[in-house]
N, C-alpha and C. Protein backbone atom coordinates (compact mmCIF):
# COMPACT_ATOMS: atom_id res chain seq x y z
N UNK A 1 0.85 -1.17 0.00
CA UNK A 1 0.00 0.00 0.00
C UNK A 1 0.89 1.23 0.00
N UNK A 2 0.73 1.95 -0.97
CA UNK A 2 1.61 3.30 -0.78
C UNK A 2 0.74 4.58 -1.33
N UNK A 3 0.89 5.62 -0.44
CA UNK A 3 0.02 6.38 -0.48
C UNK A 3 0.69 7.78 -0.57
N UNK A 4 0.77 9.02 -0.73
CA UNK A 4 1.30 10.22 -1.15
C UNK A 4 0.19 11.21 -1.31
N UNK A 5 0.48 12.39 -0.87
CA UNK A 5 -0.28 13.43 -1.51
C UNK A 5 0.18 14.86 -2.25
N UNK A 6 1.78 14.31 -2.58
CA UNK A 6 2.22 14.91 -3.64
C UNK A 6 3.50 14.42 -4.15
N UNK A 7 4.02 14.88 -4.88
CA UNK A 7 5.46 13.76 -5.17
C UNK A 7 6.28 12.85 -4.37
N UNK A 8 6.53 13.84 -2.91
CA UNK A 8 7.12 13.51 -2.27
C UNK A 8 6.54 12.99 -0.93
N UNK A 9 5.27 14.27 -0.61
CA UNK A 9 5.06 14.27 0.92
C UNK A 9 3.91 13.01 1.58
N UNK A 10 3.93 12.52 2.49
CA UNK A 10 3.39 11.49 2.78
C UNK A 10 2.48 12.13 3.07
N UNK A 11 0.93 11.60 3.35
CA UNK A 11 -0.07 12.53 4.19
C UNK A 11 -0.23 12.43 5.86
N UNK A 12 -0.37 13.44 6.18
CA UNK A 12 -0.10 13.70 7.60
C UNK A 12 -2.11 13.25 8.45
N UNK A 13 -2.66 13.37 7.63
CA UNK A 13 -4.46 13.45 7.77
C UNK A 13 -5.49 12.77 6.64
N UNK A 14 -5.65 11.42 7.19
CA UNK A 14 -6.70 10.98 6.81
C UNK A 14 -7.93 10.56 7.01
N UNK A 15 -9.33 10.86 5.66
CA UNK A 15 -10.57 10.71 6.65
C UNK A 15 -10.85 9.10 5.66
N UNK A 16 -11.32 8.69 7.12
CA UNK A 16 -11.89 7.02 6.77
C UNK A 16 -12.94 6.90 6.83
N UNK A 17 -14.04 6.70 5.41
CA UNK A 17 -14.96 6.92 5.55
C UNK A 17 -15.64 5.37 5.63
N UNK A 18 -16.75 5.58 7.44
CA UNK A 18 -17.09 3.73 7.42
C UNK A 18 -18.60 4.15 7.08
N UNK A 19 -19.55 3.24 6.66
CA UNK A 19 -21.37 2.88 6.70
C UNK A 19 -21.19 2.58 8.52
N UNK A 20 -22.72 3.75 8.47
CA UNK A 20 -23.58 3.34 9.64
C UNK A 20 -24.55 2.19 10.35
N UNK A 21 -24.78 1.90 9.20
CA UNK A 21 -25.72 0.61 8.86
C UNK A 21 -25.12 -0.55 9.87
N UNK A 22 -26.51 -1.34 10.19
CA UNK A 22 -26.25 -2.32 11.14
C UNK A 22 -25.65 -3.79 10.38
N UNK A 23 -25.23 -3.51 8.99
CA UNK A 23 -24.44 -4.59 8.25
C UNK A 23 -23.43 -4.21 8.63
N UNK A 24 -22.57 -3.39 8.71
CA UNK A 24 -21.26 -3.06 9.29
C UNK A 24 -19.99 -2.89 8.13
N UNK A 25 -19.19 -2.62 8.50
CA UNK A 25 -18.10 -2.83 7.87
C UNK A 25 -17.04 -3.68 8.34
N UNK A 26 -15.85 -4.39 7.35
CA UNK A 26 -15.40 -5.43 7.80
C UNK A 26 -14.11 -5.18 8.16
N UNK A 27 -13.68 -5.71 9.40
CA UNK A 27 -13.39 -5.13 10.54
C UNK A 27 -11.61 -5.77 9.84
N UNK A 28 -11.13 -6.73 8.98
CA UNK A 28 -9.91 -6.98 8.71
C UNK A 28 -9.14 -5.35 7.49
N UNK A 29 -10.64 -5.37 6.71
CA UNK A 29 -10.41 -3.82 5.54
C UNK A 29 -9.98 -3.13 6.58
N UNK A 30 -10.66 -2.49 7.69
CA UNK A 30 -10.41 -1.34 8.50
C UNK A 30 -8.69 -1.21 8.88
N UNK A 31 -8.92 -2.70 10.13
CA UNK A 31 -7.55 -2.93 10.80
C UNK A 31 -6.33 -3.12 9.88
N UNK A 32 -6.38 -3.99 8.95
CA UNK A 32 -5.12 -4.25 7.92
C UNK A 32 -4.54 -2.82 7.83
N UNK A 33 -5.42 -2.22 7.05
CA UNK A 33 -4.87 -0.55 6.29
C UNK A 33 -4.32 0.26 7.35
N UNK A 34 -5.09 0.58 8.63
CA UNK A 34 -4.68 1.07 9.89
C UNK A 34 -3.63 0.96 9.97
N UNK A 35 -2.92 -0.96 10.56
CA UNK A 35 -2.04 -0.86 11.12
C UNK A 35 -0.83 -0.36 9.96
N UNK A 36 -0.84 -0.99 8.87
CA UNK A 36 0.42 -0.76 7.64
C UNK A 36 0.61 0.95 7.57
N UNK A 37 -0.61 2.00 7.36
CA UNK A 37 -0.42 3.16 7.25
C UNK A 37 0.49 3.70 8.49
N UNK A 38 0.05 3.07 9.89
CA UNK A 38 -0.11 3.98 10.95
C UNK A 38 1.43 3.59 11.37
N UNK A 39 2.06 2.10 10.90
CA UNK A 39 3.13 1.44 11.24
C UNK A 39 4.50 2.36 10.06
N UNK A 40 3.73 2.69 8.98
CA UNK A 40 4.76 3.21 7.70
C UNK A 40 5.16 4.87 8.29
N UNK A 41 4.23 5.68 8.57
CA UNK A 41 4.56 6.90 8.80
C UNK A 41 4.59 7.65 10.55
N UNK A 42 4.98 6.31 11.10
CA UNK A 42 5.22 6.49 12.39
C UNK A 42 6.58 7.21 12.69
N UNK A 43 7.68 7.14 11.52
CA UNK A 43 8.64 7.40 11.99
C UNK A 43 8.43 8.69 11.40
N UNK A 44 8.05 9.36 10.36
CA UNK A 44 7.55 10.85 9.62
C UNK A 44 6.83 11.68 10.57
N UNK A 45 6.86 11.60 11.88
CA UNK A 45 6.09 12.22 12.84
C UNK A 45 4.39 11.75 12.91
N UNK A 46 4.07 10.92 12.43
CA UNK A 46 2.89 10.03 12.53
C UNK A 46 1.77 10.64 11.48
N UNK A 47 0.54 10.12 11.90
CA UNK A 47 -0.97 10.28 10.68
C UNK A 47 -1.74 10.06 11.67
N UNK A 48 -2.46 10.79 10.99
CA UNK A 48 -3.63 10.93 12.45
C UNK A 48 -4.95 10.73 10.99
N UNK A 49 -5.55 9.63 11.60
CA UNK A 49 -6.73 9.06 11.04
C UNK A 49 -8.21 9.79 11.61
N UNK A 50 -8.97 10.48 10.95
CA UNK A 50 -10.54 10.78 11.29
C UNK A 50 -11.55 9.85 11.15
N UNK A 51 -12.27 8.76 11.87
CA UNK A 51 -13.52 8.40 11.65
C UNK A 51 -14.17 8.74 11.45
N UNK A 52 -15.28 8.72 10.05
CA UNK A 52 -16.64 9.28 9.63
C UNK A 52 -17.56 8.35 9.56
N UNK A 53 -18.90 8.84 9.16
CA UNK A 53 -19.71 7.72 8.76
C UNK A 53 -21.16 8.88 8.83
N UNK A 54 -22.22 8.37 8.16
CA UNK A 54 -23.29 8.91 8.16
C UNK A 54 -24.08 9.84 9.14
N UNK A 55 -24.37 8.65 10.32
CA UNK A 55 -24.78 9.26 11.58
C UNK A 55 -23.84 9.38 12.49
N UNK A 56 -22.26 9.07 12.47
CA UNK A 56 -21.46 9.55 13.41
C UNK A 56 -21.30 8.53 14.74
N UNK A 57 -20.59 8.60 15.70
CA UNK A 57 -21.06 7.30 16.49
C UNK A 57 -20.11 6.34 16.19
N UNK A 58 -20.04 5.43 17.24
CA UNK A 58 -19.82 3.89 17.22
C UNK A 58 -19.96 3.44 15.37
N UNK A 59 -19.01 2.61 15.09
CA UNK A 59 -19.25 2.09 13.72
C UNK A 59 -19.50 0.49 13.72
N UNK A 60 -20.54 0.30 13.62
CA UNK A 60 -20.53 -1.48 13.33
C UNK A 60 -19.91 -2.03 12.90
N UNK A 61 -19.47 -3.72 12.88
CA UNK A 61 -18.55 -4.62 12.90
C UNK A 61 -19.06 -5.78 12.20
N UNK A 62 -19.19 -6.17 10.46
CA UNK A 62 -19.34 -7.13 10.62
C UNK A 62 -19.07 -8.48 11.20
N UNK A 63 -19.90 -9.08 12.09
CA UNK A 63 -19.99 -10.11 13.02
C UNK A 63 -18.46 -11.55 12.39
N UNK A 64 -19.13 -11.41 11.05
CA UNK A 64 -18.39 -12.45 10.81
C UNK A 64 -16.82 -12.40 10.34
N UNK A 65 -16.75 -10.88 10.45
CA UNK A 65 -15.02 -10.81 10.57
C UNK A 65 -14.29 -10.40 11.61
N UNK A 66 -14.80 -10.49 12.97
CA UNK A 66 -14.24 -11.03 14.01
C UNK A 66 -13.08 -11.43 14.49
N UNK A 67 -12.11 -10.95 14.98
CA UNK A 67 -11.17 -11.84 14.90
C UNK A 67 -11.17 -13.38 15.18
N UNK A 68 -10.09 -14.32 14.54
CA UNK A 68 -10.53 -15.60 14.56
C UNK A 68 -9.44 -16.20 15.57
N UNK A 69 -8.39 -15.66 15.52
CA UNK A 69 -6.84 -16.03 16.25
C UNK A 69 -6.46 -14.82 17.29
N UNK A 70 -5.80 -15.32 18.40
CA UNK A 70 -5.44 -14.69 19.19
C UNK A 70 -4.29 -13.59 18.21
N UNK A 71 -3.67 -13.91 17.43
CA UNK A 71 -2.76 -13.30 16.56
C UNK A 71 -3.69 -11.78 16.32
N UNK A 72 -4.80 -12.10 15.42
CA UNK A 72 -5.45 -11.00 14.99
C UNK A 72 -6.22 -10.40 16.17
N UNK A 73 -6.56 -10.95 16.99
CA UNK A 73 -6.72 -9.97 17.51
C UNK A 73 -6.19 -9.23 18.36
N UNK A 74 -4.64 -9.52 18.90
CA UNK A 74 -3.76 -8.90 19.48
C UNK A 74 -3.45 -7.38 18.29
N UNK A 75 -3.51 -8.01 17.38
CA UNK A 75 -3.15 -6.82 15.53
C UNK A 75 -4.68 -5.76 15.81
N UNK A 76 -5.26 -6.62 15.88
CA UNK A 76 -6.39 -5.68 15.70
C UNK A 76 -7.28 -5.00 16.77
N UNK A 77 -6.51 -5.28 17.91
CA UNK A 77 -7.81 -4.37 18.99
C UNK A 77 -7.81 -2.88 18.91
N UNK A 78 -6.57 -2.36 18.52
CA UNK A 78 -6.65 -0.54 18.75
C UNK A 78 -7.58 -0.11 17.47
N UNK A 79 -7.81 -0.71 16.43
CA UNK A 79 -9.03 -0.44 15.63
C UNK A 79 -9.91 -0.95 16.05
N UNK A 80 -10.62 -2.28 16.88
CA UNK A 80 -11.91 -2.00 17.55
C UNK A 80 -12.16 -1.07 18.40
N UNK A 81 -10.53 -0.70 19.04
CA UNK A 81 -11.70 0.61 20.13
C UNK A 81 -11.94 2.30 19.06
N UNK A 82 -11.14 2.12 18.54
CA UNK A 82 -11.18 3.51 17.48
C UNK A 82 -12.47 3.17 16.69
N UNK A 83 -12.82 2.20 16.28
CA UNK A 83 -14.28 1.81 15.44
C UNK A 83 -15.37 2.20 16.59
N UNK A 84 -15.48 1.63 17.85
CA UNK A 84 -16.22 1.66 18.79
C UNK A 84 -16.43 2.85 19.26
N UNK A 85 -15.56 4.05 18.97
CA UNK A 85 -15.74 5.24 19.59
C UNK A 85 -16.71 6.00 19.52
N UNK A 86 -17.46 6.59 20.58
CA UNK A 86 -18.82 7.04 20.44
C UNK A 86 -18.85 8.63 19.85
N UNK A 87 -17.62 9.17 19.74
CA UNK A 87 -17.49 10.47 19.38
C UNK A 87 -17.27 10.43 17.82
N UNK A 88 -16.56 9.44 17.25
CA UNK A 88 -16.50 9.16 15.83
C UNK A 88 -18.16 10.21 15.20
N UNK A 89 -17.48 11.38 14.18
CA UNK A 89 -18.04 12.44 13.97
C UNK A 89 -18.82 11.35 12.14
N UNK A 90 -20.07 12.84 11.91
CA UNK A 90 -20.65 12.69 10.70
C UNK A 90 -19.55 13.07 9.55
N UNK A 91 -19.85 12.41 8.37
CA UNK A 91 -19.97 12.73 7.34
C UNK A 91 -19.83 14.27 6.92
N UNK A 92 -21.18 14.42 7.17
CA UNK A 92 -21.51 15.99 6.55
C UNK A 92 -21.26 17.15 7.89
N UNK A 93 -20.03 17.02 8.30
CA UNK A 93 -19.13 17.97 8.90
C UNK A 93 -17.81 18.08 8.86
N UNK A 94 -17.33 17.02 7.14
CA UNK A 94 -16.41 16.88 7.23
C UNK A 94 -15.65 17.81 5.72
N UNK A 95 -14.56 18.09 5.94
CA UNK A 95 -14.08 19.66 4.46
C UNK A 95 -13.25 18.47 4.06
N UNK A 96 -12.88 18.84 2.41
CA UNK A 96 -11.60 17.58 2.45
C UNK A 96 -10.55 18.72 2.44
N UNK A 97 -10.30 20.64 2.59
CA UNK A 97 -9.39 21.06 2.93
C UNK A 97 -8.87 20.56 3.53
N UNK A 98 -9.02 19.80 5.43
CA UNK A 98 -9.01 19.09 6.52
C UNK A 98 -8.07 17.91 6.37
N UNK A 99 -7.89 17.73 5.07
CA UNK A 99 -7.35 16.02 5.12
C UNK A 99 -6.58 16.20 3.63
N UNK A 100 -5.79 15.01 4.03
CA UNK A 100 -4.74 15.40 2.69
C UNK A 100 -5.50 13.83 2.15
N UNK A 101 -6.23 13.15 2.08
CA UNK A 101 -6.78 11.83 1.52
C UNK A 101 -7.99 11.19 2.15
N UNK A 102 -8.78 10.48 1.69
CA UNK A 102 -10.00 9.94 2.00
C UNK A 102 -10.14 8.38 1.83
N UNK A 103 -10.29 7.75 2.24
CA UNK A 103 -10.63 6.07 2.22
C UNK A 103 -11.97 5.73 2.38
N UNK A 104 -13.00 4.53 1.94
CA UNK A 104 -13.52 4.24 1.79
C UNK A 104 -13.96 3.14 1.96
N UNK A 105 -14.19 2.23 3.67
CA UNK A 105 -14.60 1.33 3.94
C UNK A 105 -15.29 0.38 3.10
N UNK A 106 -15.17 -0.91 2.84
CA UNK A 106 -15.98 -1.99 2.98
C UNK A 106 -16.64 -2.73 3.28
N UNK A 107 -17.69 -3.91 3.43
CA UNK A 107 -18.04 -4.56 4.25
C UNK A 107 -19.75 -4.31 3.57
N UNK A 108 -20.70 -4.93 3.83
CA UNK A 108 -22.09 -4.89 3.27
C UNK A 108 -22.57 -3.37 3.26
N UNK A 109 -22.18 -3.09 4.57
CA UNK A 109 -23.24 -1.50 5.15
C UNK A 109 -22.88 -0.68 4.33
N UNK A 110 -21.73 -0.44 3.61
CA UNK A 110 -22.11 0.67 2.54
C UNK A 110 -22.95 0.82 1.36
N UNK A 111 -23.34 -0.82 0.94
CA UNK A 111 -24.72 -0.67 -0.06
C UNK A 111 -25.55 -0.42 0.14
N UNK A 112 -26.09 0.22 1.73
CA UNK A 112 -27.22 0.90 2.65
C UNK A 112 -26.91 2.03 2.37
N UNK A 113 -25.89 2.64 2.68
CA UNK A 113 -25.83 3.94 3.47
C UNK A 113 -25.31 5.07 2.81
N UNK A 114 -23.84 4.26 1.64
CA UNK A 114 -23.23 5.54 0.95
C UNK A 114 -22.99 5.59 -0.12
N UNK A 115 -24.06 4.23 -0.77
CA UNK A 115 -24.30 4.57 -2.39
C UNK A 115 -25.18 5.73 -2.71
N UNK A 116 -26.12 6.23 -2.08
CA UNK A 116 -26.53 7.89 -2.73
C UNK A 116 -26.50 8.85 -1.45
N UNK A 117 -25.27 8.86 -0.44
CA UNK A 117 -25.15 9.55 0.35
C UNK A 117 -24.99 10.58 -0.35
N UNK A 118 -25.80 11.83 -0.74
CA UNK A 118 -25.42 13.44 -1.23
C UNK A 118 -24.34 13.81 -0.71
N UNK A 119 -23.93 14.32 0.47
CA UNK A 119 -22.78 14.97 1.08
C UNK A 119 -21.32 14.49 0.49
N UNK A 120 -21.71 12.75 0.81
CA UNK A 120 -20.18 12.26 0.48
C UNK A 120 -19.87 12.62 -1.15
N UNK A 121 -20.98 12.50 -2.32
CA UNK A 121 -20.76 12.53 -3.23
C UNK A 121 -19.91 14.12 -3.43
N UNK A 122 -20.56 15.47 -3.07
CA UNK A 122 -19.62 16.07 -2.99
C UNK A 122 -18.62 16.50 -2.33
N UNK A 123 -18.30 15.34 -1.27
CA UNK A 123 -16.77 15.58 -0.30
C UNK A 123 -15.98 15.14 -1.45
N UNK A 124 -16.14 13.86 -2.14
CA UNK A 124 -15.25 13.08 -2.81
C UNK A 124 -15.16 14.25 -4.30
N UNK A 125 -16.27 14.89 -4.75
CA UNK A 125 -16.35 15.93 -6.04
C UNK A 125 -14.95 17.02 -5.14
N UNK A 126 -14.86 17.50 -4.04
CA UNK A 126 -13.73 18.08 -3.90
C UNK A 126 -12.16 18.07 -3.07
N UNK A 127 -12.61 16.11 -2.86
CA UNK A 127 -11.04 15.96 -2.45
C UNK A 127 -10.45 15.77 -4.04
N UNK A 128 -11.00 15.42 -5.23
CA UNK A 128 -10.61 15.20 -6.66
C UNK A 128 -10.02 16.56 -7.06
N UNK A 129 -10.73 17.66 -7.04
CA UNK A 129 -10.97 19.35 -7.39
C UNK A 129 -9.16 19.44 -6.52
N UNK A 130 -9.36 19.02 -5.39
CA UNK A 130 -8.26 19.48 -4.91
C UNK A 130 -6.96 18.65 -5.23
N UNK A 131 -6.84 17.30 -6.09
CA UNK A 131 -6.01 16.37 -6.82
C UNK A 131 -5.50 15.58 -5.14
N UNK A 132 -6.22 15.63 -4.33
CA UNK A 132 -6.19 14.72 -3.47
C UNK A 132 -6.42 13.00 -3.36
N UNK A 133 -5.70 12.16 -3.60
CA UNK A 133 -5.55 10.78 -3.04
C UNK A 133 -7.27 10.22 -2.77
N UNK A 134 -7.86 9.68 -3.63
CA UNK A 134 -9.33 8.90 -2.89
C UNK A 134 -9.03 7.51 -3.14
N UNK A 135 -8.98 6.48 -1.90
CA UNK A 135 -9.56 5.35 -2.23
C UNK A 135 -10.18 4.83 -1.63
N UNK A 136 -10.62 3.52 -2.13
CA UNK A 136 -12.09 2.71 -2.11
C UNK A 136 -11.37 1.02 -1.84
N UNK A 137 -11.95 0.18 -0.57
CA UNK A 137 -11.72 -1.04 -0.62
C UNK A 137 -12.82 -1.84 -0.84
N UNK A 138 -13.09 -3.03 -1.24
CA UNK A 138 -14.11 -3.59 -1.94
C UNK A 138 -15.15 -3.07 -1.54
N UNK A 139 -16.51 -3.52 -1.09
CA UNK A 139 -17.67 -2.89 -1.06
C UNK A 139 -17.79 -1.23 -0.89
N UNK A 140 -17.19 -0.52 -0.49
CA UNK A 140 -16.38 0.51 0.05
C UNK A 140 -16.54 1.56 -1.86
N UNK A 141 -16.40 0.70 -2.74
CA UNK A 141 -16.22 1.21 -4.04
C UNK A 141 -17.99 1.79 -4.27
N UNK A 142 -18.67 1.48 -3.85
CA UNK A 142 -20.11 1.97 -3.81
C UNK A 142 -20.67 3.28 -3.63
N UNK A 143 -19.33 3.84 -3.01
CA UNK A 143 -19.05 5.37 -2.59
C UNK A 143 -19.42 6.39 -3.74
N UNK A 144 -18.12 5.36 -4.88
CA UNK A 144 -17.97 6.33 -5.87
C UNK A 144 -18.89 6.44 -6.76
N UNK A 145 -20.19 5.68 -7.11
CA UNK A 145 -21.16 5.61 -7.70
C UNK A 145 -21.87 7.59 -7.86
N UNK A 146 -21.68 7.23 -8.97
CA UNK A 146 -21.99 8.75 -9.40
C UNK A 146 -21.28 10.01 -8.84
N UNK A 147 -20.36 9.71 -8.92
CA UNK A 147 -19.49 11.00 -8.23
C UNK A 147 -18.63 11.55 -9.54
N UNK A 148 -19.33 12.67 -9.73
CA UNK A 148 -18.22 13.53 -11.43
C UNK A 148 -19.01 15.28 -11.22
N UNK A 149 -17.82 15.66 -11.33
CA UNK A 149 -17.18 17.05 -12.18
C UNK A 149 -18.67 17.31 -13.53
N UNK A 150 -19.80 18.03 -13.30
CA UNK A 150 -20.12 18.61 -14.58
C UNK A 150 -20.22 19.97 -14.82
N UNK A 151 -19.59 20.53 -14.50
CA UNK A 151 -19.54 22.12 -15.12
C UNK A 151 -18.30 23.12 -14.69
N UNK A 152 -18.50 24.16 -14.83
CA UNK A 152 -16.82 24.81 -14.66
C UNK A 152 -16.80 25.12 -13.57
N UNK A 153 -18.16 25.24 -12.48
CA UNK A 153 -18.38 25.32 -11.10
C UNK A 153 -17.66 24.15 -10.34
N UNK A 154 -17.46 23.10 -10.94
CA UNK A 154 -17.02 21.72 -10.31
C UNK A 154 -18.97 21.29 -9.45
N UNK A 155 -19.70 21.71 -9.81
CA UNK A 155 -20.69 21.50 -8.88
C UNK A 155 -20.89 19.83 -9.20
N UNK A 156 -21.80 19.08 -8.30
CA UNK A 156 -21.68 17.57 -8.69
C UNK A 156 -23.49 17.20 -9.19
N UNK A 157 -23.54 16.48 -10.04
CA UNK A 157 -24.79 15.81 -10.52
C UNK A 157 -25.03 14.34 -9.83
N UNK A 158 -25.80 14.36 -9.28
CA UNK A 158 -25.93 13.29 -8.16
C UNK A 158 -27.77 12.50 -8.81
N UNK A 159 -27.34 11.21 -9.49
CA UNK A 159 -28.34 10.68 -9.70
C UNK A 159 -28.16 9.79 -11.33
């Protein structure tokens, strides 16, 4: 995974965008990326990750990605409590000035929640505007569904 938000500079701020939905998102997408990002630019003075999601809040877990081994879940508990966090903010209070890149959870709950989320469609219309870093992990790609640039406003056509 290698990530940049300009030739050189690593990004210092990223927003992770999870579904609210009681399908959840899957909890290995979350933790994997976490630890590799958070482990790569630890020595660059660190990255500080934002939780988002629709209604804000605690983020659900699909059940069935769980950890299975004491291994994973020794890897993965500091993203269950960061998923679990009850302060984890909305969506639509989020600028992508704020963040040098955006991610895009997986897991069922985003075919609920942020295939015609309006807001996100134009967070993602201006982390692009700003040639900012967007990505998407499998289900997570549902995000980008209708998200484009139509006029010299950059305004977004949603539908």
């Amino acid at each position: 995974m290698g990530i940049t938000t300009g030739l050189y500079e690593p990004p210092k701020r990223i927003l992770m965008i999870c579904s609210s939905h009681s399908r959840g998102i899957y909890l290995n997408e979350f933790a994997e990326s976490y630890n590799i990002l958070e482990n790569k630019f630890r020595k660059n003075g660190g990255i500080e990750f934002l939780i988002a999601s629709p209604n804000g809040g605690s983020i659900h877990i699909d059940p069935i990605s769980y950890p299975r081994t004491n291994i994973e879940r020794d890897l993965w508990s500091s993203s269950i409590k960061i998923l679990s966090q009850s302060s984890n903010p909305t969506i639509d209070n989020q600028n992508a000035n704020d963040f040098d890149a955006v991610y895009l959870l997986g897991g069922y709950g985003p075919l609920f929640d942020l295939v015609d989320h309006r807001y996100l469609k134009q967070l993602l219309v201006d982390f692009d505007i700003q040639m900012k870093p967007i990505a998407a992990i499998s289900h997570g790609v549902v995000g980008l569904i209708n998200v484009r640039r139509i006029n010299e406003e950059n305004s977004l056509i949603h539908g």
